[in-house]
C-alpha atoms as a PDB file:
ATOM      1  CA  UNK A   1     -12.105  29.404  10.792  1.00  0.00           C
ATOM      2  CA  UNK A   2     -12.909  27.389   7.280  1.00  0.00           C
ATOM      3  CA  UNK A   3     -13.298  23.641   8.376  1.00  0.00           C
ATOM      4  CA  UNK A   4     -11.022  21.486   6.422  1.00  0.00           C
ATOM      5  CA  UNK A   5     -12.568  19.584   3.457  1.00  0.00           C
ATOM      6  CA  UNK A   6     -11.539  15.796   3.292  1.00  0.00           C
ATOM      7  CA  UNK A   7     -11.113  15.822  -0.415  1.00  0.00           C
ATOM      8  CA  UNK A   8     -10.341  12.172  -0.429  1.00  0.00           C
ATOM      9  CA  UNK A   9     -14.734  12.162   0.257  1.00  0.00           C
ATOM     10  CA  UNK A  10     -15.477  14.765  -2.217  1.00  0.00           C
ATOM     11  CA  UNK A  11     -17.240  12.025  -4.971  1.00  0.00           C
ATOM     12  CA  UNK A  12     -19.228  10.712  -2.295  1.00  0.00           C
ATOM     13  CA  UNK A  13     -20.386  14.664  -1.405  1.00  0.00           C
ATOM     14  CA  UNK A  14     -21.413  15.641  -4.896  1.00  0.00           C
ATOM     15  CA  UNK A  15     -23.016  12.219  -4.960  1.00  0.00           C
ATOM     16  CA  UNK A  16     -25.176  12.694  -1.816  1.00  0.00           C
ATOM     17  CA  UNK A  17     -25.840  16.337  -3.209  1.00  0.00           C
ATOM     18  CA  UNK A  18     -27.189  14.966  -6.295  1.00  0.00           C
ATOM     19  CA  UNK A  19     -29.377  12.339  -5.062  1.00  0.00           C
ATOM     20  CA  UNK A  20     -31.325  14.172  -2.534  1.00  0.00           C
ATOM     21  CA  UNK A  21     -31.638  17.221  -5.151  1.00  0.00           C
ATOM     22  CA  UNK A  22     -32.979  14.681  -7.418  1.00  0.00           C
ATOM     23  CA  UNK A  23     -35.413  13.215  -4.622  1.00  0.00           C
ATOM     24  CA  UNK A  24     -37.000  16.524  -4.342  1.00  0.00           C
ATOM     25  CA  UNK A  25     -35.352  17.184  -0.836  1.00  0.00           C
ATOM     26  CA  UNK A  26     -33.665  19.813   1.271  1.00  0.00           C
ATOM     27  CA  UNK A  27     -30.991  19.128   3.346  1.00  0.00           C
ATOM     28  CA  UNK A  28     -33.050  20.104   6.234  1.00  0.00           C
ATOM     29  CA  UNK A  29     -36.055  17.297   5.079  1.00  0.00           C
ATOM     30  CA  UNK A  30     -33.048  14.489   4.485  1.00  0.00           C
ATOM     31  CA  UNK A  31     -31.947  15.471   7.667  1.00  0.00           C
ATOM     32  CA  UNK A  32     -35.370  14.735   9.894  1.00  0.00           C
ATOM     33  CA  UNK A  33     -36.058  11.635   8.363  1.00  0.00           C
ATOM     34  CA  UNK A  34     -32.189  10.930   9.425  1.00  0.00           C
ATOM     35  CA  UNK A  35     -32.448  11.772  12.753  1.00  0.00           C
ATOM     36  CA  UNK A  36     -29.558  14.521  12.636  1.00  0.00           C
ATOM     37  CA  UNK A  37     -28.997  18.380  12.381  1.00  0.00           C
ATOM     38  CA  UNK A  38     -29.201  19.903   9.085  1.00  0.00           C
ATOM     39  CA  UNK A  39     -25.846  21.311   9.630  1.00  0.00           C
ATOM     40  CA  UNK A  40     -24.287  17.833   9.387  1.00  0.00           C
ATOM     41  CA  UNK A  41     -26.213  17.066   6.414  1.00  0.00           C
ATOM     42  CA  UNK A  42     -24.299  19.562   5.099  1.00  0.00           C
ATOM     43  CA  UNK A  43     -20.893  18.861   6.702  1.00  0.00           C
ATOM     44  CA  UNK A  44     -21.342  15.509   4.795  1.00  0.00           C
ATOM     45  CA  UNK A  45     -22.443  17.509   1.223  1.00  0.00           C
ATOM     46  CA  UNK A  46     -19.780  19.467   1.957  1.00  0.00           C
ATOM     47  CA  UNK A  47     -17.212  17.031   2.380  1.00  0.00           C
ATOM     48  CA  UNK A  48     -16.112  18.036   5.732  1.00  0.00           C
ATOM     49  CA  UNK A  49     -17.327  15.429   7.678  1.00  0.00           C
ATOM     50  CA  UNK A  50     -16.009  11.751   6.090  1.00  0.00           C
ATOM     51  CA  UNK A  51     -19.103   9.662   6.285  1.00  0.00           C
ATOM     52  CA  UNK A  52     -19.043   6.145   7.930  1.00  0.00           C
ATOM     53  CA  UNK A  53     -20.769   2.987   6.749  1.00  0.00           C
ATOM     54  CA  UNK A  54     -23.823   3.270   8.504  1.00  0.00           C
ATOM     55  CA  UNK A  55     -24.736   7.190   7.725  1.00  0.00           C
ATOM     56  CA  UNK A  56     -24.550   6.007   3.452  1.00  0.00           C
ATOM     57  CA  UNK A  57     -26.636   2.880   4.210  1.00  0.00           C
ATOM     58  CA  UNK A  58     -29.258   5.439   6.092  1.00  0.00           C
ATOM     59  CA  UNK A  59     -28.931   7.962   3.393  1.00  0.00           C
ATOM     60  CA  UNK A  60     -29.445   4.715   0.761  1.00  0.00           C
ATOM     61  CA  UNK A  61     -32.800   3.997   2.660  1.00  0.00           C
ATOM     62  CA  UNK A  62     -34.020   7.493   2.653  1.00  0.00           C
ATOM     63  CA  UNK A  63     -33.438   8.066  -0.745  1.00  0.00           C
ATOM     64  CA  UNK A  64     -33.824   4.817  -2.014  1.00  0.00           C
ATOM     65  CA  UNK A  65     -30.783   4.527  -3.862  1.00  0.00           C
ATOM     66  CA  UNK A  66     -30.279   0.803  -4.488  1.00  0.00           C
ATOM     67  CA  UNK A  67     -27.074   1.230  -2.507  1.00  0.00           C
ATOM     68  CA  UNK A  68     -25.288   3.487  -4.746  1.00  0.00           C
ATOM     69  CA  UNK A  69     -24.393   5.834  -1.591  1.00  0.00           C
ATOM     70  CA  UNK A  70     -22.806   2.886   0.456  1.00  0.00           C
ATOM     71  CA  UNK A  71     -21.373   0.859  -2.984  1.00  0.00           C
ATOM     72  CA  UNK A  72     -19.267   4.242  -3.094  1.00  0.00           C
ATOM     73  CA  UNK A  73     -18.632   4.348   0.349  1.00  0.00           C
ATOM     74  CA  UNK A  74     -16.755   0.824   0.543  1.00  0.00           C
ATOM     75  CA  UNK A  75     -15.035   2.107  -2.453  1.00  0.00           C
ATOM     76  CA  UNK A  76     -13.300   5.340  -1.459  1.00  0.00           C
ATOM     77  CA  UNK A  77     -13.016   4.117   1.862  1.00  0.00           C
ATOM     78  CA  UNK A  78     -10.138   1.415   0.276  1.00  0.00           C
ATOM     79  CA  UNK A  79      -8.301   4.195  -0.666  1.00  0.00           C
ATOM     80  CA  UNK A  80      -8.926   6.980   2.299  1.00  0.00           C
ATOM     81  CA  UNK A  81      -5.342   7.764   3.460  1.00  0.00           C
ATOM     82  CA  UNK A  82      -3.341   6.986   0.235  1.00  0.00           C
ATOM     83  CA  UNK A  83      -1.361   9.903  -1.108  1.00  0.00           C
ATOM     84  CA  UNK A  84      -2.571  10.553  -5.537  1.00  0.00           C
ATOM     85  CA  UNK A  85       0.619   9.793  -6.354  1.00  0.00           C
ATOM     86  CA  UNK A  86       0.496   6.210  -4.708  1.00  0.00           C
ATOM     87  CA  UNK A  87      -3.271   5.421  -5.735  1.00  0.00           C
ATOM     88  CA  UNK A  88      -2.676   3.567  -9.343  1.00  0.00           C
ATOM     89  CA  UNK A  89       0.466   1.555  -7.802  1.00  0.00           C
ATOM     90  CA  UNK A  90      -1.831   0.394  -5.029  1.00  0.00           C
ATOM     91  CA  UNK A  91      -4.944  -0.850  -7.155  1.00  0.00           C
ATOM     92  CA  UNK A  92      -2.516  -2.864  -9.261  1.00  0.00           C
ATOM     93  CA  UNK A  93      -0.817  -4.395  -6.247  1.00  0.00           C
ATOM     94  CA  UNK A  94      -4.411  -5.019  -4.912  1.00  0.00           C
ATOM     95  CA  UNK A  95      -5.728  -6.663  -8.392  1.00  0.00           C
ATOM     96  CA  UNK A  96      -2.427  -8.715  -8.483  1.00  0.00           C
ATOM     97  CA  UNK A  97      -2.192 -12.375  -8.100  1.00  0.00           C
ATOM     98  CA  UNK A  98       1.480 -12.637  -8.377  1.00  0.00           C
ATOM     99  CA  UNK A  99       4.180  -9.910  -7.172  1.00  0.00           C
ATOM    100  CA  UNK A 100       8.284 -10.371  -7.721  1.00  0.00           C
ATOM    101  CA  UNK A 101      10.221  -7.807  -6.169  1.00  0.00           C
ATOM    102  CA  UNK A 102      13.901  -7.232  -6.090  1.00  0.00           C
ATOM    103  CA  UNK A 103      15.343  -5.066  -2.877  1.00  0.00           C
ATOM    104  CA  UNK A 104      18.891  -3.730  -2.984  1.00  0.00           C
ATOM    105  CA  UNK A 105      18.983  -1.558  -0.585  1.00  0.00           C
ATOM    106  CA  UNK A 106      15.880  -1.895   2.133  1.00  0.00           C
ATOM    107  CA  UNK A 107      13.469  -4.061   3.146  1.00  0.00           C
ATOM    108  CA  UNK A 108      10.316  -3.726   0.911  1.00  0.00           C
ATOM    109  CA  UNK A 109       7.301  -1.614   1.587  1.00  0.00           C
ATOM    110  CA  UNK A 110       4.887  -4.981   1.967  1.00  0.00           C
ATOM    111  CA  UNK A 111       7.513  -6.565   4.600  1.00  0.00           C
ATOM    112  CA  UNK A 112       7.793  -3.433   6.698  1.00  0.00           C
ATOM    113  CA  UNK A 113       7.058  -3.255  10.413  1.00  0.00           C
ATOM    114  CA  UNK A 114       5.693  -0.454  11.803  1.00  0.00           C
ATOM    115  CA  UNK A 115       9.288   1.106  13.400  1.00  0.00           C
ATOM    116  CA  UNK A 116      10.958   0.226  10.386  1.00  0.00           C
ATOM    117  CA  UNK A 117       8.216   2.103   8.179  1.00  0.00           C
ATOM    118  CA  UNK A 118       8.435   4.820  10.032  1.00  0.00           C
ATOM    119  CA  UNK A 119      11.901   5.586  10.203  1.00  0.00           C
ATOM    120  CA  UNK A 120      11.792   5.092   6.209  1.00  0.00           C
ATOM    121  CA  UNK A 121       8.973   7.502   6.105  1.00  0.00           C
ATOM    122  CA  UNK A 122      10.926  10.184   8.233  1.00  0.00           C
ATOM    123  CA  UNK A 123      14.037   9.559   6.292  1.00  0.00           C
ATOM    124  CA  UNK A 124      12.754   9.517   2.851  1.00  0.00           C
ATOM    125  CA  UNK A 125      13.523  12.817   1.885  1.00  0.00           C
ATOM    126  CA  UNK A 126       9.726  13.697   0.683  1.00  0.00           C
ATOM    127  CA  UNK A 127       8.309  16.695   3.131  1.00  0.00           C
ATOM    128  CA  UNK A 128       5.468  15.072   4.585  1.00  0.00           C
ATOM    129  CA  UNK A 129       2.834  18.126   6.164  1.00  0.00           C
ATOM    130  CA  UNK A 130       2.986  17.522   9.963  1.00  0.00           C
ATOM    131  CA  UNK A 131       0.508  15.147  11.358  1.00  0.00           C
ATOM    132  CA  UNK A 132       0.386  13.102   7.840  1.00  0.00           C
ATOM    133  CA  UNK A 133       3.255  10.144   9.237  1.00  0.00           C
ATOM    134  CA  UNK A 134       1.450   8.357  11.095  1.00  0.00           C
ATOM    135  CA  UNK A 135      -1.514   8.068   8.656  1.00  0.00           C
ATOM    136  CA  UNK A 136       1.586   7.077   5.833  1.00  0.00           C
ATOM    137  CA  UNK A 137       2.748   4.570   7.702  1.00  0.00           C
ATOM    138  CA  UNK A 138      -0.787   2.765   8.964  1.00  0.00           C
ATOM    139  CA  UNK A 139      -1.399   3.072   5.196  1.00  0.00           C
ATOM    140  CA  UNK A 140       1.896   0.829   4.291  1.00  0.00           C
ATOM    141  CA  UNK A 141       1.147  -1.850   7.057  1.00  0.00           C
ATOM    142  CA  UNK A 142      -2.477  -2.326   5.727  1.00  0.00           C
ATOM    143  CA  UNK A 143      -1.191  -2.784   2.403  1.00  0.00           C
ATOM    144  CA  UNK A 144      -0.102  -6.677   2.856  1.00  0.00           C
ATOM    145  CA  UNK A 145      -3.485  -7.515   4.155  1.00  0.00           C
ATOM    146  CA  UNK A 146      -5.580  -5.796   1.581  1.00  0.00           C
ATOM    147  CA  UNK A 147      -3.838  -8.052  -1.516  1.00  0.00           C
ATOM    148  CA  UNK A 148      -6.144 -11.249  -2.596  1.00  0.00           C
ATOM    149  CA  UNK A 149      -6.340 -13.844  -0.347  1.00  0.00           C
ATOM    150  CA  UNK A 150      -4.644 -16.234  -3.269  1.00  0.00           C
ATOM    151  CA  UNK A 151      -1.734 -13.722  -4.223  1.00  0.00           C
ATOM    152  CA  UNK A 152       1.833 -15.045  -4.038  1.00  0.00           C
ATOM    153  CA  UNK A 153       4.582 -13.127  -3.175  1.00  0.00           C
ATOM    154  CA  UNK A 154       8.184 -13.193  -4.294  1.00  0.00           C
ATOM    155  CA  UNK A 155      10.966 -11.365  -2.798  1.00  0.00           C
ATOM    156  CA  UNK A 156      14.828 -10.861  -3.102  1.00  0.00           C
ATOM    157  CA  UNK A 157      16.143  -8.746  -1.000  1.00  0.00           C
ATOM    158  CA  UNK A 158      20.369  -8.279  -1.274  1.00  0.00           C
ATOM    159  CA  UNK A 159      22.306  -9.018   1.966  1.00  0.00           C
ATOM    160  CA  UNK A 160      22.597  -5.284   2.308  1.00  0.00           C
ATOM    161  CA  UNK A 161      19.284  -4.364   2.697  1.00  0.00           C
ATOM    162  CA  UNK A 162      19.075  -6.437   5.654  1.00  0.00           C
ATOM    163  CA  UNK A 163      22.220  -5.389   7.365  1.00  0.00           C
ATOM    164  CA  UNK A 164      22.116  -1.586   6.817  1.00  0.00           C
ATOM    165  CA  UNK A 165      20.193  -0.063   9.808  1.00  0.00           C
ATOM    166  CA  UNK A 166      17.938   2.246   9.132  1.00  0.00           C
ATOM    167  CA  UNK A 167      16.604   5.264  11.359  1.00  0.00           C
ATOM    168  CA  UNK A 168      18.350   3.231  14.867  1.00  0.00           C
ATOM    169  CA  UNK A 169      18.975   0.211  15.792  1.00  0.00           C
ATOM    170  CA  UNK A 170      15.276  -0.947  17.217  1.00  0.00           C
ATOM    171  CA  UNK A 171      13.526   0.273  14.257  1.00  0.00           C
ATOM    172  CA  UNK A 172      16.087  -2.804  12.504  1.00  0.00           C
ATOM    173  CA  UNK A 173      15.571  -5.455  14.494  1.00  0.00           C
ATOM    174  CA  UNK A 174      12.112  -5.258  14.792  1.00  0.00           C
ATOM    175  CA  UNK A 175      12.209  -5.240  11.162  1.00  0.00           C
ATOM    176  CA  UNK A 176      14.397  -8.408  10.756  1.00  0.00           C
ATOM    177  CA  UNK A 177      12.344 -10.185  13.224  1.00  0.00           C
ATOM    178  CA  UNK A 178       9.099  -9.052  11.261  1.00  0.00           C
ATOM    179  CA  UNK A 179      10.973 -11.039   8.043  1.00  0.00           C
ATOM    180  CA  UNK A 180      11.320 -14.077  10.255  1.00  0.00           C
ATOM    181  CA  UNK A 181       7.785 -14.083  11.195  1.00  0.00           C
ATOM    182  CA  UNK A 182       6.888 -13.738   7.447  1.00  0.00           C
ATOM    183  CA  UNK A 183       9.033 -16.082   6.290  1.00  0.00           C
ATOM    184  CA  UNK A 184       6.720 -18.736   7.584  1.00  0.00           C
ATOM    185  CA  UNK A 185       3.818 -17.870   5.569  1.00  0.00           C
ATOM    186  CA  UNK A 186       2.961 -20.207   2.568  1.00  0.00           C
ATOM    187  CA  UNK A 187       2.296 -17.867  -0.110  1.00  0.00           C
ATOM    188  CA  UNK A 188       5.644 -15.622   0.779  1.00  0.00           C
ATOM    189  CA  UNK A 189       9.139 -16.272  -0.404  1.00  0.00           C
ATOM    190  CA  UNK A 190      11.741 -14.231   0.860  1.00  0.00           C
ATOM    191  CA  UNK A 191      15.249 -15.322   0.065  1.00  0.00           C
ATOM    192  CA  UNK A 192      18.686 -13.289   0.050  1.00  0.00           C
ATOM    193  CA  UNK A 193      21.421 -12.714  -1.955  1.00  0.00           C
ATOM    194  CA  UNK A 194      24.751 -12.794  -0.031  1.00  0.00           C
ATOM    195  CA  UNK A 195      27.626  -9.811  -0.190  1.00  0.00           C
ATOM    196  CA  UNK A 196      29.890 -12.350  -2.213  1.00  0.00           C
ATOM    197  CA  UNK A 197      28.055 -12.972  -5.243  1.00  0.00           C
ATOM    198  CA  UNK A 198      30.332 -12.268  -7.933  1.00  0.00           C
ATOM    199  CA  UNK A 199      28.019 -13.517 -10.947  1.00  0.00           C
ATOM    200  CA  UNK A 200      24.573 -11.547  -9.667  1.00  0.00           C
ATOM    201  CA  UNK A 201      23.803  -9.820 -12.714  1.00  0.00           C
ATOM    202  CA  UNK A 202      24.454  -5.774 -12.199  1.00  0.00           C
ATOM    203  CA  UNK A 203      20.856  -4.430 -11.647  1.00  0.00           C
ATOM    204  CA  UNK A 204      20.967  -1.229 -10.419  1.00  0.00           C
ATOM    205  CA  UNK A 205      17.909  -0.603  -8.758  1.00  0.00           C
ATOM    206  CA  UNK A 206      14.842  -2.016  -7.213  1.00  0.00           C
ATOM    207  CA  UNK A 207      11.872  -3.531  -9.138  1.00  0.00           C
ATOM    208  CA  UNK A 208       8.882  -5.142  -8.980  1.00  0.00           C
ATOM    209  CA  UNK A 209       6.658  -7.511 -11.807  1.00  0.00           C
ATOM    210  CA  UNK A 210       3.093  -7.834 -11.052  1.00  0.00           C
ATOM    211  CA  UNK A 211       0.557 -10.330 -12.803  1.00  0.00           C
ATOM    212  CA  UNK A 212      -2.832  -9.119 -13.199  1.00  0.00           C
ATOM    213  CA  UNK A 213      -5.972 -11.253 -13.911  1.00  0.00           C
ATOM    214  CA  UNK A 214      -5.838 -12.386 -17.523  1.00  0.00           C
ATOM    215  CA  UNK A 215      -2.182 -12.883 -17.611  1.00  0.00           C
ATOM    216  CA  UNK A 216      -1.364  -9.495 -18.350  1.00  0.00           C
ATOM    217  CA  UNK A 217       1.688  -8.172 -16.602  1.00  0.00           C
ATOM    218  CA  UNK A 218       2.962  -4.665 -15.718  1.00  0.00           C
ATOM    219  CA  UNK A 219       6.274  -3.534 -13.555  1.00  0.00           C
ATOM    220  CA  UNK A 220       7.316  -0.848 -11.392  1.00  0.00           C
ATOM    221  CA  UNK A 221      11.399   0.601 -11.608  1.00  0.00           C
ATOM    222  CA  UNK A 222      12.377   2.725  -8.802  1.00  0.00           C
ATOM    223  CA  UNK A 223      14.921   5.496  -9.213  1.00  0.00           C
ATOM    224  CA  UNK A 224      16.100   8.656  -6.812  1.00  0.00           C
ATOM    225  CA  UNK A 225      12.952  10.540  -7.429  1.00  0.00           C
ATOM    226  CA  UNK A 226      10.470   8.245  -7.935  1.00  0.00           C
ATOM    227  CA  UNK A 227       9.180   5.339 -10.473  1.00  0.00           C
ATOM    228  CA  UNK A 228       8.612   4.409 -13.672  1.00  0.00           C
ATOM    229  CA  UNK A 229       5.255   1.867 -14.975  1.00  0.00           C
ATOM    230  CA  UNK A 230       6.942  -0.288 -17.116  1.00  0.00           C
ATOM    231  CA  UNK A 231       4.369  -2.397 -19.791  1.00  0.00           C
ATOM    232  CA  UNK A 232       5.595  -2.718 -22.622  1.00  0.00           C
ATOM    233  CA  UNK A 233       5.882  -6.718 -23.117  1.00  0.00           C
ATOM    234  CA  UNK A 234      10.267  -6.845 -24.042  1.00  0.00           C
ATOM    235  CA  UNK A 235      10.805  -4.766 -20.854  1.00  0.00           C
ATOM    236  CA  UNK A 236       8.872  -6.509 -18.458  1.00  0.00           C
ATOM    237  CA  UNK A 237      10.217  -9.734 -19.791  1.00  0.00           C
ATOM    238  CA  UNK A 238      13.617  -8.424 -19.539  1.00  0.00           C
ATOM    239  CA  UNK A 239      12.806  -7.816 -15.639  1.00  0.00           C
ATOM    240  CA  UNK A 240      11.346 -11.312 -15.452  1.00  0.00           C
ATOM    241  CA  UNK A 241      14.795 -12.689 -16.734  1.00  0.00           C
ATOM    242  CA  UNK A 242      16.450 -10.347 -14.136  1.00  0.00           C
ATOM    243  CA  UNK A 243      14.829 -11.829 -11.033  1.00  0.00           C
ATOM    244  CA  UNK A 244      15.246 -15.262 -12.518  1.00  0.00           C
ATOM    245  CA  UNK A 245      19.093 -14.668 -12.063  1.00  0.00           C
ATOM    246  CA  UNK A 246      19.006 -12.783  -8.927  1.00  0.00           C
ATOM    247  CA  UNK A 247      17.066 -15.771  -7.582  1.00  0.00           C
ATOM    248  CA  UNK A 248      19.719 -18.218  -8.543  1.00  0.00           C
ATOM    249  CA  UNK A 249      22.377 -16.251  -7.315  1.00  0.00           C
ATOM    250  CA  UNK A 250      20.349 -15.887  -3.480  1.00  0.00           C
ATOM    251  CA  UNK A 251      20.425 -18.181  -0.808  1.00  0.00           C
ATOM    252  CA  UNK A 252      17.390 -20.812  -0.120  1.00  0.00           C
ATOM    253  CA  UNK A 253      14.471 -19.609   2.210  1.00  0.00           C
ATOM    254  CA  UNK A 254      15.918 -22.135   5.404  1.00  0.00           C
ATOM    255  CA  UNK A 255      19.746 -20.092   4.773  1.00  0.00           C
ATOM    256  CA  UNK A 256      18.082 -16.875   3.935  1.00  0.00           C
ATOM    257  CA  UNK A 257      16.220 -17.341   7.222  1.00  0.00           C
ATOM    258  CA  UNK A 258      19.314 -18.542   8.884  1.00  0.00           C
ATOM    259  CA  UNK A 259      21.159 -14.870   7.047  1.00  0.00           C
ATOM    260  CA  UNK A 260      18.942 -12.867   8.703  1.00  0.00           C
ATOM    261  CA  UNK A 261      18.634 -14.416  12.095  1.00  0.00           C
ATOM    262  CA  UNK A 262      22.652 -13.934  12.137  1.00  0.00           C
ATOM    263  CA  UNK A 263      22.458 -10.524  11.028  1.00  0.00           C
ATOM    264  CA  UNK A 264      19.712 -10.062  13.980  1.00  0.00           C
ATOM    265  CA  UNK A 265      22.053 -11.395  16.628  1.00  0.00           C
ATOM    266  CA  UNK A 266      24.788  -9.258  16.007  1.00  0.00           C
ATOM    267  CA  UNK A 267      22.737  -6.119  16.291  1.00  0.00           C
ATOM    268  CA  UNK A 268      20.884  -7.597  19.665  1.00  0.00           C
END
């Protein structure tokens, strides 16, 4: 049986390929001075075997690269596990230093614990190939630790997104209790907008503004099947002045908190 090929690894094959072509070595000559089979050395040019830190800084020795093999490495490693369609969405979330996001409906991706995520992930009504959850959701609770260490974070989340349950009960407390825990952090605002809000301007869907380094900003509007990058300066701004109001119209952080510790005791 064919072995699967990690495709997320092929650059770093056809890189490895190249360089020990270009050195004037077979794989079975890389592979002596390596210490391994020739057959693995092949699995790795092949891209069926994903590489780990120490085989590219081995190969970068051997071949004297100058650390292109491992510079490449750390790079594709970053993104190992994130579906194509997510890949773009992710650097810019990465490169941000300020996010604003507006929830109507569920807690946010970045805010999700790992019962919550998955119960989004198994109701979201994208077929996911057997096996692949698990790796989906990991991949969603790594994102809030992979932004820069100076980002801050803005969320409003509507009252309902906090009281609808979603997949059972558990996965929705452990996500409330997750908020709570956030809450705390200095460079995250989380704040609420209650059920009676009768001037909350009528936004219809969930967004989010990001500012990149250099001031430049780009946004991200979710509908049913998907998003849509939005960077063209009026629109954006026009989003900017959307989560202005929604912010005036939510609660403080202390009542938000207070919201969603209520919410949590009725479900307990």
């Amino acid at each position: 049986m064919a072995e699967h090929v990690r495709e997320e690894w092929l650059p770093w094959a056809a890189k490895l390929k190249k360089i020990r072509e270009q050195a004037g070595l077979t794989q079975a000559e890389l592979a002596r001075q390596a210490l391994m089979s020739r057959q693995v050395v092949s699995k790795y040019e092949m891209a069926t075997r994903a590489p780990k830190s120490g085989v590219a800084s081995k190969f970068d020795e051997i071949l004297s690269t100058g650390g292109a093999l491992r510079q490449l490495w750390h790079q594709l490693s970053n993104s190992v596990g994130i579906p194509d369609e997510w890949r773009d969405f992710i650097q810019l979330e990465r490169a941000a230093d300020e996010i604003r996001e507006y929830q109507p409906l569920v807690i946010p991706g970045l805010l999700q614990s790992p019962k919550y995520a998955r119960a989004m992930m198994q109701r979201s009504g994208t077929r996911i190939k057997d096996g692949d959850t698990e790796g989906l959701v990991a991949t969603r609770l790594d994102r809030l630790g992979r932004l820069r260490d100076d980002v801050h974070l803005w969320f409003v989340l509507e009252e309902t997104a906090i009281r609808r349950v979603v997949g059972s009960v558990e996965a929705q407390l452990e996500g409330l209790s997750h908020l709570l825990e956030l809450c705390a952090h200095e460079s995250i605002r989380i704040t609420v907008v209650p059920e009676y809000s009768p001037m909350r301007p009528g936004v219809l869907g969930s967004f989010r503004v990001m500012r990149l380094p250099g001031g430049n900003l780009v946004a991200h509007s979710e509908h049913t099947l998907g998003e849509v990058v939005v960077n063209e300066a009026e629109k954006v701004s026009r989003l900017l002045t959307y989560f202005g109001d929604l912010q005036s119209e939510s609660l403080s952080t202390s009542d938000s908190m207070r919201l969603i510790e209520k919410v949590r005791g009725t479900l307990q």
